[in-house]
PDB file of N, CA and C in Angstrom:
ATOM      1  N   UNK A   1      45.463  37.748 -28.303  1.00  0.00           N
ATOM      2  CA  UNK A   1      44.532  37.227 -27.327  1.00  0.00           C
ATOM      3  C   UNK A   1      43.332  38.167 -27.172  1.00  0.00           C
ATOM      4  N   UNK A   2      43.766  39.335 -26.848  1.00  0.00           N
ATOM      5  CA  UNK A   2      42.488  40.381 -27.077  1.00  0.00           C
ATOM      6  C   UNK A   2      43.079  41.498 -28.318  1.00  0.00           C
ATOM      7  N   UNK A   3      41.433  41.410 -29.044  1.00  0.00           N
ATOM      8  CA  UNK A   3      41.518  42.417 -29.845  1.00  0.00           C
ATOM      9  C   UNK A   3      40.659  43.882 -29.566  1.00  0.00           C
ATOM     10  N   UNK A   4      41.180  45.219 -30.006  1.00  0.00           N
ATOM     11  CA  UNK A   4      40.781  46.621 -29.422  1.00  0.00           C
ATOM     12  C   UNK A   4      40.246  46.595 -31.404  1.00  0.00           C
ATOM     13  N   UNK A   5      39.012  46.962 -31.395  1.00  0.00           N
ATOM     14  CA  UNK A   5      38.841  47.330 -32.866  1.00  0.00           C
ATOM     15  C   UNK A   5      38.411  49.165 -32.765  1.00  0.00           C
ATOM     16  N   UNK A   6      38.957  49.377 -33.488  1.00  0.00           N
ATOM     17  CA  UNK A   6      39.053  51.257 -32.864  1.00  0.00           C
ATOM     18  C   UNK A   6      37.780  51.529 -34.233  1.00  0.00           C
ATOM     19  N   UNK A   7      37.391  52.644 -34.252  1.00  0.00           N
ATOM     20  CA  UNK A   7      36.261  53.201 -35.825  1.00  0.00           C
ATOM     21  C   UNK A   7      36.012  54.468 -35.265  1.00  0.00           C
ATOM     22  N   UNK A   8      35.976  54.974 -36.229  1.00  0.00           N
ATOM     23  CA  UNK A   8      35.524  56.950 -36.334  1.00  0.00           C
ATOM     24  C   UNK A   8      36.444  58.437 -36.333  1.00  0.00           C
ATOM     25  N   UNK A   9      37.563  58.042 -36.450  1.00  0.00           N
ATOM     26  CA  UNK A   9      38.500  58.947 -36.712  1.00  0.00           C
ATOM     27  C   UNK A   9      38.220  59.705 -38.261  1.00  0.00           C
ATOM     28  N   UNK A  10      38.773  60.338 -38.483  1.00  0.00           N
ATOM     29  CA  UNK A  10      38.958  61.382 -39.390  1.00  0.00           C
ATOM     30  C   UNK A  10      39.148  62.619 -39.614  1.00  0.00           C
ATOM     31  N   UNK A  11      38.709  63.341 -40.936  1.00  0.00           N
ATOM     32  CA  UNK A  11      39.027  65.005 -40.655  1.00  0.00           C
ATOM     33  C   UNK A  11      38.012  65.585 -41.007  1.00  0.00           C
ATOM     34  N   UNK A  12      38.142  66.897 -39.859  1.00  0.00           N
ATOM     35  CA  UNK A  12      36.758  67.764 -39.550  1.00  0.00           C
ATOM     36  C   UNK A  12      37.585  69.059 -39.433  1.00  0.00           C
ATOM     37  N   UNK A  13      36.351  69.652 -39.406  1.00  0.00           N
ATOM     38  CA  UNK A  13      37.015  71.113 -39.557  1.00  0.00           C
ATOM     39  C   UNK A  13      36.353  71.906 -38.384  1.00  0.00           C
ATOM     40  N   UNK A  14      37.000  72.464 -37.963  1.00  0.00           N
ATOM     41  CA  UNK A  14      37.411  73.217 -36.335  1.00  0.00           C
ATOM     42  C   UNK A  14      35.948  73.515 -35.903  1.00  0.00           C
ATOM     43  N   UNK A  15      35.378  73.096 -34.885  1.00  0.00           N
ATOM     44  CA  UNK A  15      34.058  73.226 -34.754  1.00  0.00           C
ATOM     45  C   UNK A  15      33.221  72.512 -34.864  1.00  0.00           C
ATOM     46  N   UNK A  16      33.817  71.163 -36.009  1.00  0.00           N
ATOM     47  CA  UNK A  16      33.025  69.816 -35.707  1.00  0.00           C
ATOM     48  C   UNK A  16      32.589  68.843 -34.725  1.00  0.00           C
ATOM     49  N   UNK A  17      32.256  67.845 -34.886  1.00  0.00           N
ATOM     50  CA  UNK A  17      32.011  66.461 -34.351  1.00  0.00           C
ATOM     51  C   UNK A  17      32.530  65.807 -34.373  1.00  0.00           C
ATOM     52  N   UNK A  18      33.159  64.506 -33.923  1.00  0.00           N
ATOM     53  CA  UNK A  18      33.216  63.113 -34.482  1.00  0.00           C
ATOM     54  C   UNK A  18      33.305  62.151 -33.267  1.00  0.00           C
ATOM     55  N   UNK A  19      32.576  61.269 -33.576  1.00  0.00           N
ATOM     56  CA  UNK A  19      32.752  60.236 -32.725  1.00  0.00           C
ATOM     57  C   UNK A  19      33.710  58.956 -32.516  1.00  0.00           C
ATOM     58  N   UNK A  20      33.970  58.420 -31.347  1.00  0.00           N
ATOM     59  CA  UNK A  20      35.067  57.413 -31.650  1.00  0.00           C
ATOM     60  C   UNK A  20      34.370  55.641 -30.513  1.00  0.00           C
ATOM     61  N   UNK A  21      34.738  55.251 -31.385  1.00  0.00           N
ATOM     62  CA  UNK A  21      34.037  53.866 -31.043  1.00  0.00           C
ATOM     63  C   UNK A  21      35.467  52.780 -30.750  1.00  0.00           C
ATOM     64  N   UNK A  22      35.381  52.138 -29.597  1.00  0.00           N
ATOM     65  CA  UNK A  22      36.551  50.323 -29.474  1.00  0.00           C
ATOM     66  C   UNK A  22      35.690  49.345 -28.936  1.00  0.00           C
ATOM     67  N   UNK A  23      35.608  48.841 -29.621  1.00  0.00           N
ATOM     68  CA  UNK A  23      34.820  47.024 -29.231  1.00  0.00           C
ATOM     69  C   UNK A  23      36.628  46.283 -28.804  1.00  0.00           C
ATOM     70  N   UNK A  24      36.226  45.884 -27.254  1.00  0.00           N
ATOM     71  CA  UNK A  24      36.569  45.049 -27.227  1.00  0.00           C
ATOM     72  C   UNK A  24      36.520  43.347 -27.051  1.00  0.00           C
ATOM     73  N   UNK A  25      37.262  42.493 -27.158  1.00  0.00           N
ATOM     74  CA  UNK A  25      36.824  41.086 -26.928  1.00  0.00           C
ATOM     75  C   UNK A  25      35.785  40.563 -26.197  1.00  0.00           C
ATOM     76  N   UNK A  26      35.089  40.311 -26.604  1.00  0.00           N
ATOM     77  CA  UNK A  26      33.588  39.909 -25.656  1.00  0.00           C
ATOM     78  C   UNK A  26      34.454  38.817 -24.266  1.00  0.00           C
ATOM     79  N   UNK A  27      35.243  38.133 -24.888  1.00  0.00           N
ATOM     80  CA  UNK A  27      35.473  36.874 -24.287  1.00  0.00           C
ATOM     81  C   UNK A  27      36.471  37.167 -22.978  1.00  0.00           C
ATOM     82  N   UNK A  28      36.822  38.624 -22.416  1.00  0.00           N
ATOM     83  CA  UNK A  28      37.455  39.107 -21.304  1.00  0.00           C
ATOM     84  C   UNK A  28      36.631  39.024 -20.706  1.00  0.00           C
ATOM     85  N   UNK A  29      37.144  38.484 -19.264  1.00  0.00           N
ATOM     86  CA  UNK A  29      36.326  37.966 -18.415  1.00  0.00           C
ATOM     87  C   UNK A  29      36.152  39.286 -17.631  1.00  0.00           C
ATOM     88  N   UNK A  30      36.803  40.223 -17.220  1.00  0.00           N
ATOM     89  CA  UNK A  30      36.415  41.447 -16.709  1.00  0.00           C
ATOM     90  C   UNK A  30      36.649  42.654 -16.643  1.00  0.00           C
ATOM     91  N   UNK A  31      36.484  43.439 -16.490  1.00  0.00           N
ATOM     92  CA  UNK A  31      37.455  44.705 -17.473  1.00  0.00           C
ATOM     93  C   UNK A  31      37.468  46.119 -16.208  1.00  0.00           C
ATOM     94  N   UNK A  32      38.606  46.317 -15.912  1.00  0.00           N
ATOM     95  CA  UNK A  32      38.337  47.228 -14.749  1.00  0.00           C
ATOM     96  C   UNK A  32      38.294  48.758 -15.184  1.00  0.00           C
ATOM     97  N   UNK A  33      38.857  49.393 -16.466  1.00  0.00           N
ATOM     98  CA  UNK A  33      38.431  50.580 -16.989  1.00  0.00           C
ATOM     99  C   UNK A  33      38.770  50.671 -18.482  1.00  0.00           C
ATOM    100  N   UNK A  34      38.046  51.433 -19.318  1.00  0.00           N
ATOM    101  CA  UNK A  34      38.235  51.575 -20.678  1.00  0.00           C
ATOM    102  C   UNK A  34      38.431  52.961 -20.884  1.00  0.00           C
ATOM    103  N   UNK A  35      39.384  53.310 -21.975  1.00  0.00           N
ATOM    104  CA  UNK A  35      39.446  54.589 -21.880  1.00  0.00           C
ATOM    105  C   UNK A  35      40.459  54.884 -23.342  1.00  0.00           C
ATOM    106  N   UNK A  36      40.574  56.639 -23.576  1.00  0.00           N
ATOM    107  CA  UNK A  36      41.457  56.833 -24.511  1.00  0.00           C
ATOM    108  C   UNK A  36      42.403  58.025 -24.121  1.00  0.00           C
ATOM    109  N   UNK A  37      43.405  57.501 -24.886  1.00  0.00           N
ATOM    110  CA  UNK A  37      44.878  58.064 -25.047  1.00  0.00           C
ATOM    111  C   UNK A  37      44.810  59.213 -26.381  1.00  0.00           C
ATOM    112  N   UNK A  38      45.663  60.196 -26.668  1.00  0.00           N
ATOM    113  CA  UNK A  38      45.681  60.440 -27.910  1.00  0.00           C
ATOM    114  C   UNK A  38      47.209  61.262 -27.702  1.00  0.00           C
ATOM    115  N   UNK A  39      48.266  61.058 -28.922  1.00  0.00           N
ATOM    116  CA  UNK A  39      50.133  61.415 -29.367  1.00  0.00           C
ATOM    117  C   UNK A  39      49.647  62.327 -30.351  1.00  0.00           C
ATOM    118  N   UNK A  40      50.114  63.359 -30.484  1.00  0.00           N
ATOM    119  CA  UNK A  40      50.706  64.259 -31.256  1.00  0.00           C
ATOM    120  C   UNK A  40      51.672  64.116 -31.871  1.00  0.00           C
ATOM    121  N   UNK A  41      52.123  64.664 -33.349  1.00  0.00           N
ATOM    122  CA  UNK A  41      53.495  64.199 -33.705  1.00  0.00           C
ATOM    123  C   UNK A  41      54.546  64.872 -32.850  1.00  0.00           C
ATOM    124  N   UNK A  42      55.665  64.445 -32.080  1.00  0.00           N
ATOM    125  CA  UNK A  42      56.791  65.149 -31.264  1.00  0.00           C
ATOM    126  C   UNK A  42      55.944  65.466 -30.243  1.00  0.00           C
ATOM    127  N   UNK A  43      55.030  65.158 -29.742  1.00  0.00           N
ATOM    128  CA  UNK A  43      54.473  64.706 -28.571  1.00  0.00           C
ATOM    129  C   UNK A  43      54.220  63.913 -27.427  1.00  0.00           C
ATOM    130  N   UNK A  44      54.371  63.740 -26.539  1.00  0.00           N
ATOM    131  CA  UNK A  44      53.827  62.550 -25.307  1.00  0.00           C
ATOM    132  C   UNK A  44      52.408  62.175 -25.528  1.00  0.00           C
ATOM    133  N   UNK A  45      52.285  60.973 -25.226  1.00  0.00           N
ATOM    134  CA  UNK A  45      51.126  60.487 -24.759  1.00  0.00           C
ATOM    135  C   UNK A  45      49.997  60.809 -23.775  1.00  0.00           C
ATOM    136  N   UNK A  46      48.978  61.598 -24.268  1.00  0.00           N
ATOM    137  CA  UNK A  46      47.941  61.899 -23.244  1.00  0.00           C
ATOM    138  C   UNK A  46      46.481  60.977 -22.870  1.00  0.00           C
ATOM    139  N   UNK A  47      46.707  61.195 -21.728  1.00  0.00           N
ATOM    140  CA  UNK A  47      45.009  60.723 -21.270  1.00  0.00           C
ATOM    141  C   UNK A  47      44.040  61.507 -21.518  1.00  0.00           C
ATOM    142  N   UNK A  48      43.058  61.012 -22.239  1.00  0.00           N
ATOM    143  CA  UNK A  48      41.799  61.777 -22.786  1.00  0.00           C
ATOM    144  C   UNK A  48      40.962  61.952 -21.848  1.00  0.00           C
ATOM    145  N   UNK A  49      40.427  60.617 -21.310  1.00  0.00           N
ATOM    146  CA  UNK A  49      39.393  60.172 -20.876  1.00  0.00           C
ATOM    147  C   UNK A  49      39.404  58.747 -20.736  1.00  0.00           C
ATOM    148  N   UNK A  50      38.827  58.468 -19.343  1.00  0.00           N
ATOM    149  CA  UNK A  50      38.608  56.581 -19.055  1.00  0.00           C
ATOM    150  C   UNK A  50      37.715  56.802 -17.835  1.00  0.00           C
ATOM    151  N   UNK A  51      36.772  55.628 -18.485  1.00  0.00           N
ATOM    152  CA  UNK A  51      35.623  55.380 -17.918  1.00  0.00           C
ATOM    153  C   UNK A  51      35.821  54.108 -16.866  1.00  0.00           C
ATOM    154  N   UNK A  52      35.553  54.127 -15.507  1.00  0.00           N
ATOM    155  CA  UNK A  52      36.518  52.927 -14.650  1.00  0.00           C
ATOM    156  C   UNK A  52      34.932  52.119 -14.617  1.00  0.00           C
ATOM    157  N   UNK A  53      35.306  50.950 -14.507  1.00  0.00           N
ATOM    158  CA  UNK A  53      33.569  50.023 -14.088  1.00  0.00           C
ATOM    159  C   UNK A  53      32.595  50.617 -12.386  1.00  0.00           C
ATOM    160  N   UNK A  54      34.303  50.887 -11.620  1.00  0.00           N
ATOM    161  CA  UNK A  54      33.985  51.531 -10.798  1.00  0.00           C
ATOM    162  C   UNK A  54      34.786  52.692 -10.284  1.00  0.00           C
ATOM    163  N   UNK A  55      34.053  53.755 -10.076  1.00  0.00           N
ATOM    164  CA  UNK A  55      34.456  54.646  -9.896  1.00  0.00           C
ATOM    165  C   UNK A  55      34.121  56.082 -10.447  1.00  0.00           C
ATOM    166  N   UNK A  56      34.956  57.333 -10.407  1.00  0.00           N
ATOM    167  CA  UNK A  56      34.907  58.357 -11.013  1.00  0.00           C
ATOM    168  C   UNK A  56      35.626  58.291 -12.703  1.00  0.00           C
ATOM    169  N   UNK A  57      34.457  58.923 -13.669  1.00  0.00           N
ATOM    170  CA  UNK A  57      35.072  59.271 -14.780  1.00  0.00           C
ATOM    171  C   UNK A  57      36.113  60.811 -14.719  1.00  0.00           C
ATOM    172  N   UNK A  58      37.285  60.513 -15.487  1.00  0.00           N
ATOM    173  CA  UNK A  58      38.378  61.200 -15.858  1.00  0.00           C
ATOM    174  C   UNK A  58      38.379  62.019 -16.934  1.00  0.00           C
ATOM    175  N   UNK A  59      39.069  63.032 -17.300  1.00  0.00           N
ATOM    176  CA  UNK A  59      39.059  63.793 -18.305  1.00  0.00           C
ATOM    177  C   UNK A  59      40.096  64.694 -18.612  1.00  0.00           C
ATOM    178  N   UNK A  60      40.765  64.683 -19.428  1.00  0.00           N
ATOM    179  CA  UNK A  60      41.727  65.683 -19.618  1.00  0.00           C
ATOM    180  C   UNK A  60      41.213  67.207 -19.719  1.00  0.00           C
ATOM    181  N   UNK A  61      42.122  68.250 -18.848  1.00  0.00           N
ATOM    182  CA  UNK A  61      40.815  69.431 -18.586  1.00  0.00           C
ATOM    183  C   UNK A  61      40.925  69.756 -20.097  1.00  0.00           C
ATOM    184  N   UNK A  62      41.835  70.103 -20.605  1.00  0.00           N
ATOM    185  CA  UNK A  62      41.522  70.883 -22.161  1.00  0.00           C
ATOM    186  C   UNK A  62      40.103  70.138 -22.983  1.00  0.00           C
ATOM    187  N   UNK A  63      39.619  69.057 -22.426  1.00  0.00           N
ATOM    188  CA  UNK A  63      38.524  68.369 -23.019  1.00  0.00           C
ATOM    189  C   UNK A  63      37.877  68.486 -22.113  1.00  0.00           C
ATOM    190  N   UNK A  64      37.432  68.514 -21.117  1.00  0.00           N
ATOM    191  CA  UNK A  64      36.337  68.335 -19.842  1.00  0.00           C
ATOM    192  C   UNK A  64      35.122  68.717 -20.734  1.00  0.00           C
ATOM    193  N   UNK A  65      35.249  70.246 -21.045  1.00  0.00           N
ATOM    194  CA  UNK A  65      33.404  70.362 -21.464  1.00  0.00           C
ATOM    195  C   UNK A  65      33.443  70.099 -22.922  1.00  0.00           C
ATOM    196  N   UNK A  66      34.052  69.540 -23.727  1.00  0.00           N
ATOM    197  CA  UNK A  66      33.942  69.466 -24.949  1.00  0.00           C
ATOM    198  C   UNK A  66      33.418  67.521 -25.359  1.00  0.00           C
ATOM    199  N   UNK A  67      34.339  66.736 -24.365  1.00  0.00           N
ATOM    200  CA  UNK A  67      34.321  65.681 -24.751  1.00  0.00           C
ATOM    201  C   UNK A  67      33.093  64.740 -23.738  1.00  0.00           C
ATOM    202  N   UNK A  68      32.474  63.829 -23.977  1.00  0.00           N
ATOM    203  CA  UNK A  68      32.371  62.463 -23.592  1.00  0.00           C
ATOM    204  C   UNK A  68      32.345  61.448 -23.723  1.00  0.00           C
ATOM    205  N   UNK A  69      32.600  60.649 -22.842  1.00  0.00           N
ATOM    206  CA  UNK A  69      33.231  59.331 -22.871  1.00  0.00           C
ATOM    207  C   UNK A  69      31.919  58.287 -22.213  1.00  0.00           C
ATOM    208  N   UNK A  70      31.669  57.258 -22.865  1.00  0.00           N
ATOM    209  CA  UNK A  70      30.517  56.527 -22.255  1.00  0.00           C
ATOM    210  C   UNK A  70      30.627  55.077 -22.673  1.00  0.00           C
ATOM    211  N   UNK A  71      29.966  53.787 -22.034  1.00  0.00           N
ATOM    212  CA  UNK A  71      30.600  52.269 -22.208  1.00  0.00           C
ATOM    213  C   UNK A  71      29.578  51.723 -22.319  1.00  0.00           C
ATOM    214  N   UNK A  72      29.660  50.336 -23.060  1.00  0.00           N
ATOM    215  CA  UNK A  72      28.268  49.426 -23.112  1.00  0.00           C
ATOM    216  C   UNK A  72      29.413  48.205 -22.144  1.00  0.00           C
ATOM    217  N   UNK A  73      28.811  48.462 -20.845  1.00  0.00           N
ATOM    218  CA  UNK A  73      29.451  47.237 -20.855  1.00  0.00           C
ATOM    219  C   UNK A  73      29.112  45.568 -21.511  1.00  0.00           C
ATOM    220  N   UNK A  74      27.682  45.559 -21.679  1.00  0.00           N
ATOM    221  CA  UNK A  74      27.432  44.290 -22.357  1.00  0.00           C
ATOM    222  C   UNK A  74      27.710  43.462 -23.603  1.00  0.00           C
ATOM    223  N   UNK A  75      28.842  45.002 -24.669  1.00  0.00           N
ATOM    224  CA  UNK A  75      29.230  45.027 -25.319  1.00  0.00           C
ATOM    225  C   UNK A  75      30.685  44.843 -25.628  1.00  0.00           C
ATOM    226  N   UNK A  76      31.180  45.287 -24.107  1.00  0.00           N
ATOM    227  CA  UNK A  76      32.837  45.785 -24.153  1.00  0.00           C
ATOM    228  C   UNK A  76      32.912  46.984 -25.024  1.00  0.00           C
ATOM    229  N   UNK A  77      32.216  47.763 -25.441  1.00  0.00           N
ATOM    230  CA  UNK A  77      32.532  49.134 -26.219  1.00  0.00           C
ATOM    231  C   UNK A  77      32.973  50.636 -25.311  1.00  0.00           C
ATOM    232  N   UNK A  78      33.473  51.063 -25.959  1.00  0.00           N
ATOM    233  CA  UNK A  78      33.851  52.297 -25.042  1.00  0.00           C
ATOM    234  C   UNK A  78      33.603  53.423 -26.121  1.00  0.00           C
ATOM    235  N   UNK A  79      32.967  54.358 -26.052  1.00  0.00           N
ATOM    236  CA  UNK A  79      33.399  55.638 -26.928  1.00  0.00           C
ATOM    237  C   UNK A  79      33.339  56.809 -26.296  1.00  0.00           C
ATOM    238  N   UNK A  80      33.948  57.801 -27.441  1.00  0.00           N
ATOM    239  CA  UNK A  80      34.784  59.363 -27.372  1.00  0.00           C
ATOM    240  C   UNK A  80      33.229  60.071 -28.339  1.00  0.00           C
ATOM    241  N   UNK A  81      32.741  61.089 -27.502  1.00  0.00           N
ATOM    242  CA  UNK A  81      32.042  62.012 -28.330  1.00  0.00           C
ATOM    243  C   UNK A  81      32.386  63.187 -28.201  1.00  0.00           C
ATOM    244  N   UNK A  82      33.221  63.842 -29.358  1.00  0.00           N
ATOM    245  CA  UNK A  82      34.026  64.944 -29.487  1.00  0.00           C
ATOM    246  C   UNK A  82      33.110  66.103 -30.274  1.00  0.00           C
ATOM    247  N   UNK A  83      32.963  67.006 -29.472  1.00  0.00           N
ATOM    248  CA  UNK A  83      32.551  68.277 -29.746  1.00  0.00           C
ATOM    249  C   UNK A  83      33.268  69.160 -30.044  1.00  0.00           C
ATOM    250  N   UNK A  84      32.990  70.015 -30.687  1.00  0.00           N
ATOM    251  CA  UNK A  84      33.531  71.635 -30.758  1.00  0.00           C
ATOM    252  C   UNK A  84      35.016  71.108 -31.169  1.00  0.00           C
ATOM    253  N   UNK A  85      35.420  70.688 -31.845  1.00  0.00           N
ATOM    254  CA  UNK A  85      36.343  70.278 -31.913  1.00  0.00           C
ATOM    255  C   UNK A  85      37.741  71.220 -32.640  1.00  0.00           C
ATOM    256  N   UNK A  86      38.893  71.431 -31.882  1.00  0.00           N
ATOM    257  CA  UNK A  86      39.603  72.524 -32.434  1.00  0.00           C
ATOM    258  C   UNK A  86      41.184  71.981 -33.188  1.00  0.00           C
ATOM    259  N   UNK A  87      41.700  72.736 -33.814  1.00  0.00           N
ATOM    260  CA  UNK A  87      42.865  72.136 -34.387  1.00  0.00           C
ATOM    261  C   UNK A  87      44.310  71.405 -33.435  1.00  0.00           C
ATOM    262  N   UNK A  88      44.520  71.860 -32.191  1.00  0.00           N
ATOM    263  CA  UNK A  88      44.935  71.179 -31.199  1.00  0.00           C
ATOM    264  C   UNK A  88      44.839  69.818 -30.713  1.00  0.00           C
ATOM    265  N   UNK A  89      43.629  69.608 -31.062  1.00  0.00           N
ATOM    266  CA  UNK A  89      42.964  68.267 -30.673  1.00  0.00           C
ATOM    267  C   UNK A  89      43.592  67.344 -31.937  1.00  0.00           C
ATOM    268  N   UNK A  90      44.182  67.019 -33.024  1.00  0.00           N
ATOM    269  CA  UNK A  90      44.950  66.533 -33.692  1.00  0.00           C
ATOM    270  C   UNK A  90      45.681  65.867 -33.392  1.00  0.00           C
ATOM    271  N   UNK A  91      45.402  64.594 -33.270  1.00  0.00           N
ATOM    272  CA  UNK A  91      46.413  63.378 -32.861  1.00  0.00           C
ATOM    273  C   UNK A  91      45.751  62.087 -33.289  1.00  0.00           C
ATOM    274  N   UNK A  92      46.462  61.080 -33.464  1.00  0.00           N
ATOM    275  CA  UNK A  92      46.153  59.847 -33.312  1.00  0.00           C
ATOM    276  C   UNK A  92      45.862  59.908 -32.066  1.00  0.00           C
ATOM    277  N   UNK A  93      44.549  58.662 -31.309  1.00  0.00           N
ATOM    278  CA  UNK A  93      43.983  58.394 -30.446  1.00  0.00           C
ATOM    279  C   UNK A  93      44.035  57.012 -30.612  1.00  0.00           C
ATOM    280  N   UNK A  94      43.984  56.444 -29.508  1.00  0.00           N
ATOM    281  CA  UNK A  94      44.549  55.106 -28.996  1.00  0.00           C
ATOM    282  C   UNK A  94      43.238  54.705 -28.024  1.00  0.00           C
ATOM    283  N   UNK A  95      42.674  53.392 -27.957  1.00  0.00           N
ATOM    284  CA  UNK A  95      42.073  53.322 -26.924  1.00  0.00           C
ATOM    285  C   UNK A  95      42.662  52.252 -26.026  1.00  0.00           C
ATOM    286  N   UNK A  96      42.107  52.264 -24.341  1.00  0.00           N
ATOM    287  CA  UNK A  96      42.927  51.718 -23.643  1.00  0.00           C
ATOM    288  C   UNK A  96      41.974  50.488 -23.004  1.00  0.00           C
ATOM    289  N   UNK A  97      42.636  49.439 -22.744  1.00  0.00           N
ATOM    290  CA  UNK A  97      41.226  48.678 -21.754  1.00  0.00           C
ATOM    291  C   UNK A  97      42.399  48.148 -20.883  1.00  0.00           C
ATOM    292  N   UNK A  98      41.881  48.235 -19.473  1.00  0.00           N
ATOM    293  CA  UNK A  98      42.509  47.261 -18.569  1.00  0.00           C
ATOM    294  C   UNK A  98      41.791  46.192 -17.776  1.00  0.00           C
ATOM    295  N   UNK A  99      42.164  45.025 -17.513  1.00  0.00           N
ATOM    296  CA  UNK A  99      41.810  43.977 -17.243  1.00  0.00           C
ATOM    297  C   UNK A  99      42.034  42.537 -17.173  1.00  0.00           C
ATOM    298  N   UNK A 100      40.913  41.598 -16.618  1.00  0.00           N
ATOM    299  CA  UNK A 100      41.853  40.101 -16.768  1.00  0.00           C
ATOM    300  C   UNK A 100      41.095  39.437 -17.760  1.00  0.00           C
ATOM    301  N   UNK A 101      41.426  38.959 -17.984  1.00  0.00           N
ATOM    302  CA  UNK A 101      41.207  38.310 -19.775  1.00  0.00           C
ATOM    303  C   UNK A 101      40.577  36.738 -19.223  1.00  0.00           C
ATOM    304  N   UNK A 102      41.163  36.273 -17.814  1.00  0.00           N
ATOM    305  CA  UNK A 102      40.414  34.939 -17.440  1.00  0.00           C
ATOM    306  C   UNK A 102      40.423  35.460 -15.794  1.00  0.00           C
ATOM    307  N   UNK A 103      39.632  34.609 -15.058  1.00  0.00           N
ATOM    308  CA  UNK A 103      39.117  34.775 -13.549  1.00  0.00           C
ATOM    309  C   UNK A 103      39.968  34.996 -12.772  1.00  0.00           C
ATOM    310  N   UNK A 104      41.194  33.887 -12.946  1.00  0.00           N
ATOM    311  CA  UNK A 104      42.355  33.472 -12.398  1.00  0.00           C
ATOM    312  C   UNK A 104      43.648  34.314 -12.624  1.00  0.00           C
ATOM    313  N   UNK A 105      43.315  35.410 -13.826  1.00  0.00           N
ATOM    314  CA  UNK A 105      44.631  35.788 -14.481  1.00  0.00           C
ATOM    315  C   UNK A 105      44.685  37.327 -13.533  1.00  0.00           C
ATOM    316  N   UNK A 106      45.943  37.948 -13.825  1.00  0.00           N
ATOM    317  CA  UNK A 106      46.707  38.808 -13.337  1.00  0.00           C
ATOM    318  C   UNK A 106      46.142  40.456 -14.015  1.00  0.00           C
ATOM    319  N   UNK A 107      45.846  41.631 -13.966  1.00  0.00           N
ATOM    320  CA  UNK A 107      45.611  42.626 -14.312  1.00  0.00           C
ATOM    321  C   UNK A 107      46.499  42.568 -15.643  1.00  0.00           C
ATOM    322  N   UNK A 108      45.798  43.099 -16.585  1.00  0.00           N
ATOM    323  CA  UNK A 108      46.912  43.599 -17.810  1.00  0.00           C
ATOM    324  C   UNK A 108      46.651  44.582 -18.712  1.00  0.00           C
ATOM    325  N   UNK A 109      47.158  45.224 -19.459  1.00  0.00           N
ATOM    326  CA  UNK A 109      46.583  46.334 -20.447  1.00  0.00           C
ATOM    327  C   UNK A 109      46.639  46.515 -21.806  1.00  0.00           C
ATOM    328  N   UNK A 110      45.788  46.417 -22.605  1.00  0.00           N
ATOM    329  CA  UNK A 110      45.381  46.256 -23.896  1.00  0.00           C
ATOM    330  C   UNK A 110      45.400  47.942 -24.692  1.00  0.00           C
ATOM    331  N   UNK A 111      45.643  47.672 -25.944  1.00  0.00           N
ATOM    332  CA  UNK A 111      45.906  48.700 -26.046  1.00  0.00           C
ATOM    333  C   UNK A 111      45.325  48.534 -27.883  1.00  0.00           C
ATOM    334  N   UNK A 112      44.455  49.470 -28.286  1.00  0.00           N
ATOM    335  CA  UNK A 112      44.430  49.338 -29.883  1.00  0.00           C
ATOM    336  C   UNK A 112      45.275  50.275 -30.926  1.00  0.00           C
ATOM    337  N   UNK A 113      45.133  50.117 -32.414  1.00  0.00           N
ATOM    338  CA  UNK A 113      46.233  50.352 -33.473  1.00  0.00           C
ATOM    339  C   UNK A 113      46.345  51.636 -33.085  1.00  0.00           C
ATOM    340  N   UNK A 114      45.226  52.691 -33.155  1.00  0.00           N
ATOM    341  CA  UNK A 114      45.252  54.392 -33.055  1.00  0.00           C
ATOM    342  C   UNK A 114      44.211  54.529 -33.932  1.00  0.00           C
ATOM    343  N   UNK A 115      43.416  55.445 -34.138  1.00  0.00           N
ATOM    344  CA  UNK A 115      43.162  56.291 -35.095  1.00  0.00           C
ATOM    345  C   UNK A 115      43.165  57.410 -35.217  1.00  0.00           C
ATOM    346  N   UNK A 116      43.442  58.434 -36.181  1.00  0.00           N
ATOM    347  CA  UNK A 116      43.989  59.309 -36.774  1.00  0.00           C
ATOM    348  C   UNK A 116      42.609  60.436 -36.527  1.00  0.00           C
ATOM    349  N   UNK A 117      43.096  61.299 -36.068  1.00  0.00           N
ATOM    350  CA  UNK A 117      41.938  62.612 -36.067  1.00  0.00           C
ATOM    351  C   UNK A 117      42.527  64.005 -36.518  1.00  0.00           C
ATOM    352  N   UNK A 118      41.874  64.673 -37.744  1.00  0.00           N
ATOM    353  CA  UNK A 118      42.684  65.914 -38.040  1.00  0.00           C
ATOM    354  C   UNK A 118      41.640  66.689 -38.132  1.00  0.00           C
ATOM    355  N   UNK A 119      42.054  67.629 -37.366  1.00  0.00           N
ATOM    356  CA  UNK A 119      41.295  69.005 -37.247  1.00  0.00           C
ATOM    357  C   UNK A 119      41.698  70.321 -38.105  1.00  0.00           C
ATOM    358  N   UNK A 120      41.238  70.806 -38.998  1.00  0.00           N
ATOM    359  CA  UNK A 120      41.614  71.521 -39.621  1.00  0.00           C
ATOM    360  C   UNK A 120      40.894  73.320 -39.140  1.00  0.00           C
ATOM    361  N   UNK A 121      41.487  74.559 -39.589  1.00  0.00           N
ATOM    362  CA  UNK A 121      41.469  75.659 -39.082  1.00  0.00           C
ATOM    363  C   UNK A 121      40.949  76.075 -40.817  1.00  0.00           C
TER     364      UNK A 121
END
C-alpha cells in the first residue's frame, strides 16, 4: 500500500560524506513524522533522527553535530546528511514514516528495505 524507496548508502572511508534519501508514496494522505533507524550486526535498533511535521527535530547524540536530517514535504522525501563520518556509524539504515495513508484511517508505520552504510578506518 505504501512504498519507502530508500537511495545513497554505501562505502566511505572514515571522514566522509554520504547522503541518504526515502521518497515516500505521494498518495498518503498525511504523514505525522519521517525519520531514520539504523542495526548493527548483533545490534538493536537505533533512532538516528526524525523529523516530526510538527514539532522538535530528534537526534541520536553520537550524531547530533555530525548528522542532518531535512523533508520535502511536497515530495514525501526525507533525508540523512552524514558528515564526518566514522567506522561506528556502520549499519544498515532503515527509514521510518508514520502516518494515515487515508483521512479516515488509523495512525500506522511504514517502514523501508534498509540500506547498507560501511565506514571504513
Amino acid at each position: 500500500q505504501v512504498q519507502l524507496v530508500e537511495s545513497g548508502g554505501g562505502l566511505v572511508q572514515a571522514g566522509g560524506s554520504l547522503r541518504l534519501s526515502c521518497a515516500a508514496s505521494r498518495s498518503i494522505f498525511s504523514i505525522t513524522d519521517m525519520g531514520w533507524y539504523r542495526q548493527a550486526p548483533g545490534k538493536q535498533r537505533d533512532l538516528v533522527a526524525k523529523i516530526p511535521s510538527r514539532g522538535r527535530i530528534v537526534y541520536l547524540d553520537s550524531v547530533k553535530d555530525r548528522f542532518t536530517i531535512s523533508r520535502d514535504s511536497a515530495k514525501n522525501t526525507v533525508c540523512l546528511q552524514m558528515n564526518s563520518l566514522k567506522p561506528e556509524d556502520t549499519a544498515v539504515y532503515y527509514c521510518n514514516v508514520n502516518g494515515r495513508y487515508r483521512w479516515n484511517s488509523d495512525s500506522e508505520t511504514w517502514w523501508g528495505q534498509g540500506t547498507r552504510v560501511t565506514v571504513s578506518s
